[in-house]
N, C-alpha and C. Protein backbone atom coordinates (compact mmCIF):
# COMPACT_ATOMS: atom_id res chain seq x y z
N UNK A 1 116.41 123.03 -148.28
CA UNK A 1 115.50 121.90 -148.22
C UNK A 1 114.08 122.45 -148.22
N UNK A 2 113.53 121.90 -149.03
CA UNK A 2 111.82 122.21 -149.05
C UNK A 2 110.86 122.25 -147.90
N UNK A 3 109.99 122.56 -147.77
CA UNK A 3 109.02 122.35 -146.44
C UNK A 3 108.48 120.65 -146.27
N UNK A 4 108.32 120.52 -145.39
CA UNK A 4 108.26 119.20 -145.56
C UNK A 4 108.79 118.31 -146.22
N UNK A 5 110.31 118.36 -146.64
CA UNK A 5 111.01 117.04 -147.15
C UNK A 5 111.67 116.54 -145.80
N UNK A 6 112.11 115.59 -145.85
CA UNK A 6 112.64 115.24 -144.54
C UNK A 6 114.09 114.65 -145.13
N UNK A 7 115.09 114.32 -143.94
CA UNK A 7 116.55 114.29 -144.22
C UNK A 7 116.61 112.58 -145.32
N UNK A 8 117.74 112.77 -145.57
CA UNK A 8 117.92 111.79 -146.72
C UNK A 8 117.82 110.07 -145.99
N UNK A 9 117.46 108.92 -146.19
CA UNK A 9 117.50 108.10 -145.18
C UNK A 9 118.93 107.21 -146.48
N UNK A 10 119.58 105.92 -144.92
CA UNK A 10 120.15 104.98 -146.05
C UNK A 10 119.17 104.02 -145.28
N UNK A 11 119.28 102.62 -146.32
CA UNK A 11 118.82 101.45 -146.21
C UNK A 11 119.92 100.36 -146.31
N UNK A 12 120.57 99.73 -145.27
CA UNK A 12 121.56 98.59 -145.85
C UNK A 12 120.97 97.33 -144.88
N UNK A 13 121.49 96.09 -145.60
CA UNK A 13 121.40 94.78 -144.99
C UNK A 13 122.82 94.14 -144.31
N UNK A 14 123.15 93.70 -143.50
CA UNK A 14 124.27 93.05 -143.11
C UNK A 14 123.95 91.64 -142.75
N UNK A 15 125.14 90.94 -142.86
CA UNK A 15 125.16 89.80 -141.86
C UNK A 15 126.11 89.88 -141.21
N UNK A 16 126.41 89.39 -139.93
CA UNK A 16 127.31 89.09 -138.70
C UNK A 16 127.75 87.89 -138.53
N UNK A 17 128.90 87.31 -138.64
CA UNK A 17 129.22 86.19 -138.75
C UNK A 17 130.22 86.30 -137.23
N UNK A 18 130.68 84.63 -136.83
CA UNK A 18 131.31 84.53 -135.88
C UNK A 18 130.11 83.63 -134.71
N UNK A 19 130.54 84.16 -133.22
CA UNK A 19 129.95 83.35 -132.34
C UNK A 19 128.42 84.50 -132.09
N UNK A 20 127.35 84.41 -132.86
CA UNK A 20 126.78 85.67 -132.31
C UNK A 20 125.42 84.94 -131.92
N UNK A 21 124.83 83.87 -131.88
CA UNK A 21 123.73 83.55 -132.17
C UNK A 21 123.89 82.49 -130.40
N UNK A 22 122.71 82.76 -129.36
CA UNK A 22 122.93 82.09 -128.16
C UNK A 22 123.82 83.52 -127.46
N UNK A 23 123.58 84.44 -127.62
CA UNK A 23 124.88 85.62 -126.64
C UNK A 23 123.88 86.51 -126.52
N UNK A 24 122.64 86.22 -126.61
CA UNK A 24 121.88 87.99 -126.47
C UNK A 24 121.76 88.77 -127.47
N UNK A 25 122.12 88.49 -128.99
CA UNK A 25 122.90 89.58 -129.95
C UNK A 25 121.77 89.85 -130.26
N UNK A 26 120.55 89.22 -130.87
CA UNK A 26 119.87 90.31 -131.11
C UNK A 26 118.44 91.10 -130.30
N UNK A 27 118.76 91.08 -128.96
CA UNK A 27 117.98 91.93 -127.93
C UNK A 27 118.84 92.75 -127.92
N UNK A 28 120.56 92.75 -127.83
CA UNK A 28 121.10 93.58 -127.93
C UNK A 28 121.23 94.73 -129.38
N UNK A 29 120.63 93.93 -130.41
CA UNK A 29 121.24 94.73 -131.55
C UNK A 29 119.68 95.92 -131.98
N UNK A 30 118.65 95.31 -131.18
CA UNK A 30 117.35 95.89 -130.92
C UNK A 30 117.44 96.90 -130.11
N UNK A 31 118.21 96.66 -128.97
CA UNK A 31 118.00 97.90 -128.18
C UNK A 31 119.14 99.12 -128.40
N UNK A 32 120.16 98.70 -129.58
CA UNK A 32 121.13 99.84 -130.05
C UNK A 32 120.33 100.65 -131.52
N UNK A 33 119.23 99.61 -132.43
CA UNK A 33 118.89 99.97 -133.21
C UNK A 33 117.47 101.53 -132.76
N UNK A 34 116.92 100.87 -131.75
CA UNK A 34 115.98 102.03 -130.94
C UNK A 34 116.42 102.85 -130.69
N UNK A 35 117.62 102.74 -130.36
CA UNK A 35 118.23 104.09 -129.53
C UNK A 35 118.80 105.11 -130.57
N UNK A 36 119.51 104.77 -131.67
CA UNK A 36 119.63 105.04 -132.94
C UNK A 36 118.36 105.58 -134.04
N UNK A 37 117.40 105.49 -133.58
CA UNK A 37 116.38 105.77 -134.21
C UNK A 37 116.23 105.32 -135.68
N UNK A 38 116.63 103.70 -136.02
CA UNK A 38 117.12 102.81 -136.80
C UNK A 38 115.39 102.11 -136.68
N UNK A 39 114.87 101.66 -137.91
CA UNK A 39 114.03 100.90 -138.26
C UNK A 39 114.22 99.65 -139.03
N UNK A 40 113.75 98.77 -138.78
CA UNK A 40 114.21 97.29 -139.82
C UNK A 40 113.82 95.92 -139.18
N UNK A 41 114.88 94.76 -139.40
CA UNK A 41 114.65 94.03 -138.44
C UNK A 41 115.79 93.38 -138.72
N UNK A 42 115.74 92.28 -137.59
CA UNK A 42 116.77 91.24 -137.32
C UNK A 42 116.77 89.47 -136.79
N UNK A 43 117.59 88.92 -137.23
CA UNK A 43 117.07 87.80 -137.12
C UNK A 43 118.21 86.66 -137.65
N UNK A 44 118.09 85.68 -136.51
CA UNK A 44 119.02 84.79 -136.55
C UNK A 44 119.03 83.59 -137.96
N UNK A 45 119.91 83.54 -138.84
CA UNK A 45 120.28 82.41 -139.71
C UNK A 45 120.39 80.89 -139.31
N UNK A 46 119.94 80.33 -140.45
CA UNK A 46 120.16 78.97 -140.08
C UNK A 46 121.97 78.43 -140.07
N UNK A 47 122.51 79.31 -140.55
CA UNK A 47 124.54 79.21 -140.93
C UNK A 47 124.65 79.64 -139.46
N UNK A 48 124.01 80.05 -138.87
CA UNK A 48 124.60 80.44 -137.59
C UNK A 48 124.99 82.19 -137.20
N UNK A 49 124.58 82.69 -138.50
CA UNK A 49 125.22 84.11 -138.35
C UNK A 49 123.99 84.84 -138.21
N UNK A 50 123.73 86.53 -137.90
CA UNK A 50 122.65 87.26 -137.76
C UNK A 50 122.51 88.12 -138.88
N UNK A 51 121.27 88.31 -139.22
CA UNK A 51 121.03 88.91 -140.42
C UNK A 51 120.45 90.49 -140.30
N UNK A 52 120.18 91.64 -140.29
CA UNK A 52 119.76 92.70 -139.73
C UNK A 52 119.72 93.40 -140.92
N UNK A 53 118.70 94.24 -140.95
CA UNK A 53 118.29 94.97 -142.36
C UNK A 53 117.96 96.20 -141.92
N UNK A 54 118.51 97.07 -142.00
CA UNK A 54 118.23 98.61 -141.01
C UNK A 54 118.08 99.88 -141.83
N UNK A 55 117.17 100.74 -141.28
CA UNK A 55 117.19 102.49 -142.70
C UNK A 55 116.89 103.12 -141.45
N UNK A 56 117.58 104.70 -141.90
CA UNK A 56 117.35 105.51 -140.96
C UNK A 56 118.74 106.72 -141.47
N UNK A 57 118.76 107.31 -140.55
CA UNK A 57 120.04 108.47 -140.85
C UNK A 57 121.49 107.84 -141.31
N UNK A 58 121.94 108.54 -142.43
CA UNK A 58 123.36 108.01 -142.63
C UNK A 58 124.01 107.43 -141.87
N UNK A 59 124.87 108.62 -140.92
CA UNK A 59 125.02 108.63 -139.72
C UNK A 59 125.05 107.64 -138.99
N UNK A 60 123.45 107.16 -138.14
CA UNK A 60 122.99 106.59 -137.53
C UNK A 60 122.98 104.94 -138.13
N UNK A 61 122.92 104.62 -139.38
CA UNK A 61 123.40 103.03 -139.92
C UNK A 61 124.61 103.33 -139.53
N UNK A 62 125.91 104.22 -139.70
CA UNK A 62 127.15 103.76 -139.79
C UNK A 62 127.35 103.28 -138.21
N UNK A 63 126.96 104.16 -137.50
CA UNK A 63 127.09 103.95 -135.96
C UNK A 63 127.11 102.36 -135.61
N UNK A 64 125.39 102.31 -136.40
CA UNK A 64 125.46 100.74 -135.94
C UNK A 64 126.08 99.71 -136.47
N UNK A 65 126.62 100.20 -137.56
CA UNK A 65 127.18 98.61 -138.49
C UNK A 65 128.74 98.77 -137.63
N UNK A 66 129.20 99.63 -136.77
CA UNK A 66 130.18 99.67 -136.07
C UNK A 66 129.48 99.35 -134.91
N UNK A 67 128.94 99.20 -134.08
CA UNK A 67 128.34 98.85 -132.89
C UNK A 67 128.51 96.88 -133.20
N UNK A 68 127.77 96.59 -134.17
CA UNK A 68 127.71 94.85 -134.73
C UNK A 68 129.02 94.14 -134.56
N UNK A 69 130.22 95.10 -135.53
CA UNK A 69 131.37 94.53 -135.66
C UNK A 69 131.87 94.18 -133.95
N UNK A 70 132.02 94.93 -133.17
CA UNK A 70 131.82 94.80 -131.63
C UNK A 70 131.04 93.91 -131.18
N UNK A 71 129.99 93.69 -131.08
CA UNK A 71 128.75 92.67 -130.69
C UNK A 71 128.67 92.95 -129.18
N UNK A 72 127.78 92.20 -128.18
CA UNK A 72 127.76 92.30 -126.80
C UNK A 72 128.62 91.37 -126.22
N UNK A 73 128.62 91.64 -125.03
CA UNK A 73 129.42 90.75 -124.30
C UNK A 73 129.13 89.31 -124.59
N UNK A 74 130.10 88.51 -124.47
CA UNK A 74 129.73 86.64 -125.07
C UNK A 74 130.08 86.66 -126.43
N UNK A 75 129.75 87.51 -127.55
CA UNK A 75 129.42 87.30 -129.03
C UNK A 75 131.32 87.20 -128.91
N UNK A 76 131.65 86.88 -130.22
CA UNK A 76 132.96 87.09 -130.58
C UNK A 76 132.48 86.82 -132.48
N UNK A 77 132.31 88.05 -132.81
CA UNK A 77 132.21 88.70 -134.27
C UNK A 77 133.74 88.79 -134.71
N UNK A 78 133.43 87.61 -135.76
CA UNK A 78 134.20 87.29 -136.70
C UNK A 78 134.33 88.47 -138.20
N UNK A 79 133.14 88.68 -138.37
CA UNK A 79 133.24 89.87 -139.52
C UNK A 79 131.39 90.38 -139.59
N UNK A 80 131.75 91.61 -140.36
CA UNK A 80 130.39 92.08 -140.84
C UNK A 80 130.49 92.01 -141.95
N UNK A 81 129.40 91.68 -142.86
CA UNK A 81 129.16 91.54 -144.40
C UNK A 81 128.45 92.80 -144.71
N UNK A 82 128.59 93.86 -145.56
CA UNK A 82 127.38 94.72 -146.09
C UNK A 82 127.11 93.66 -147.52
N UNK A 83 125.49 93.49 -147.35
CA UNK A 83 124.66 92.79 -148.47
C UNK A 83 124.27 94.54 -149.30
N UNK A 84 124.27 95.42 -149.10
CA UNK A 84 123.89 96.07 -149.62
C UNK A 84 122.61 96.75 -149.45
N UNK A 85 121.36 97.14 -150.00
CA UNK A 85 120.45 97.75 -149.73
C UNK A 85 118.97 96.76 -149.37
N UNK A 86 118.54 96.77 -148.48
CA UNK A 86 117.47 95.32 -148.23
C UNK A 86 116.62 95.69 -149.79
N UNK A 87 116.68 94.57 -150.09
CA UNK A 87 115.51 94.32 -151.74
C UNK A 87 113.63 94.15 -150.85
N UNK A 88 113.36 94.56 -149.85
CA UNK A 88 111.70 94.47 -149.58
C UNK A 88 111.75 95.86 -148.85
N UNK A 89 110.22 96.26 -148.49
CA UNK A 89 109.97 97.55 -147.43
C UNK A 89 110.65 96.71 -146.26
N UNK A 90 111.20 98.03 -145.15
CA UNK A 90 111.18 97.38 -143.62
C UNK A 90 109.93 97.71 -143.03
N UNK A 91 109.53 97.34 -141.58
CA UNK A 91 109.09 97.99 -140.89
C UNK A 91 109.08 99.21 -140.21
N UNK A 92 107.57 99.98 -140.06
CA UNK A 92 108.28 101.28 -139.42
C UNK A 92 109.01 101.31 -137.86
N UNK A 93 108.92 99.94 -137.14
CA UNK A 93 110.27 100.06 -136.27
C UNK A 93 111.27 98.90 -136.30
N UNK A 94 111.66 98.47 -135.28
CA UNK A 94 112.99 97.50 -135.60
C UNK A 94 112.02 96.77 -134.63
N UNK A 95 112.38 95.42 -135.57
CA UNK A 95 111.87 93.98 -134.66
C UNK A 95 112.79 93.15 -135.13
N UNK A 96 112.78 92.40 -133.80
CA UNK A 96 113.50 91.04 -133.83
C UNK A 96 111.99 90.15 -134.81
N UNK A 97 112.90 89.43 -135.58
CA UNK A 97 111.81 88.76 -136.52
C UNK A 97 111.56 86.91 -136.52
N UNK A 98 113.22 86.54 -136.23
CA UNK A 98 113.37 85.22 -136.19
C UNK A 98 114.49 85.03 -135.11
């Protein structure tokens, strides 16, 4: 690796479907994305499901798109969707947005 390149990042979007919206999910999905050293954001749908758009270490997305399928206590996650790669820039940290 060159001097100053830095490690490879991914970028994916999900949605979370099921009971997730009213359970905490996304203070919770904020404070797994920080800890992860995950940038993006997140934010509740009008369908009822959560939407989260995250980049950061390989690795570190897979962690979390397995952390989601789980949800916090209360949620009962029905499925995770990968949308694929978010189509805009994220932010350089993770915010809850809506």
């Amino acid at each position: 690796m060159s001097q100053g390149a830095s490690a490879p990042e991914t970028r994916r979007a999900f949605r979370v479907v099921g009971r997730v919206q009213g359970v905490g999910f996304r203070w919770w999905a904020f404070r797994h994305a920080r800890e992860l050293g995950l940038h993006g954001t997140v934010r509740n749908a009008r369908d009822g499901s959560v939407e989260l758009q995250v980049a950061g270490p390989p690795e570190a997305v897979e962690r979390f798109r397995a952390l989601m399928a789980a949800g916090p206590p209360g949620a009962n996650v029905r499925g995770v969707e990968d949308l694929g790669a978010p189509d805009r820039p994220l932010p350089p940290t993770f915010e809850i947005v809506g």
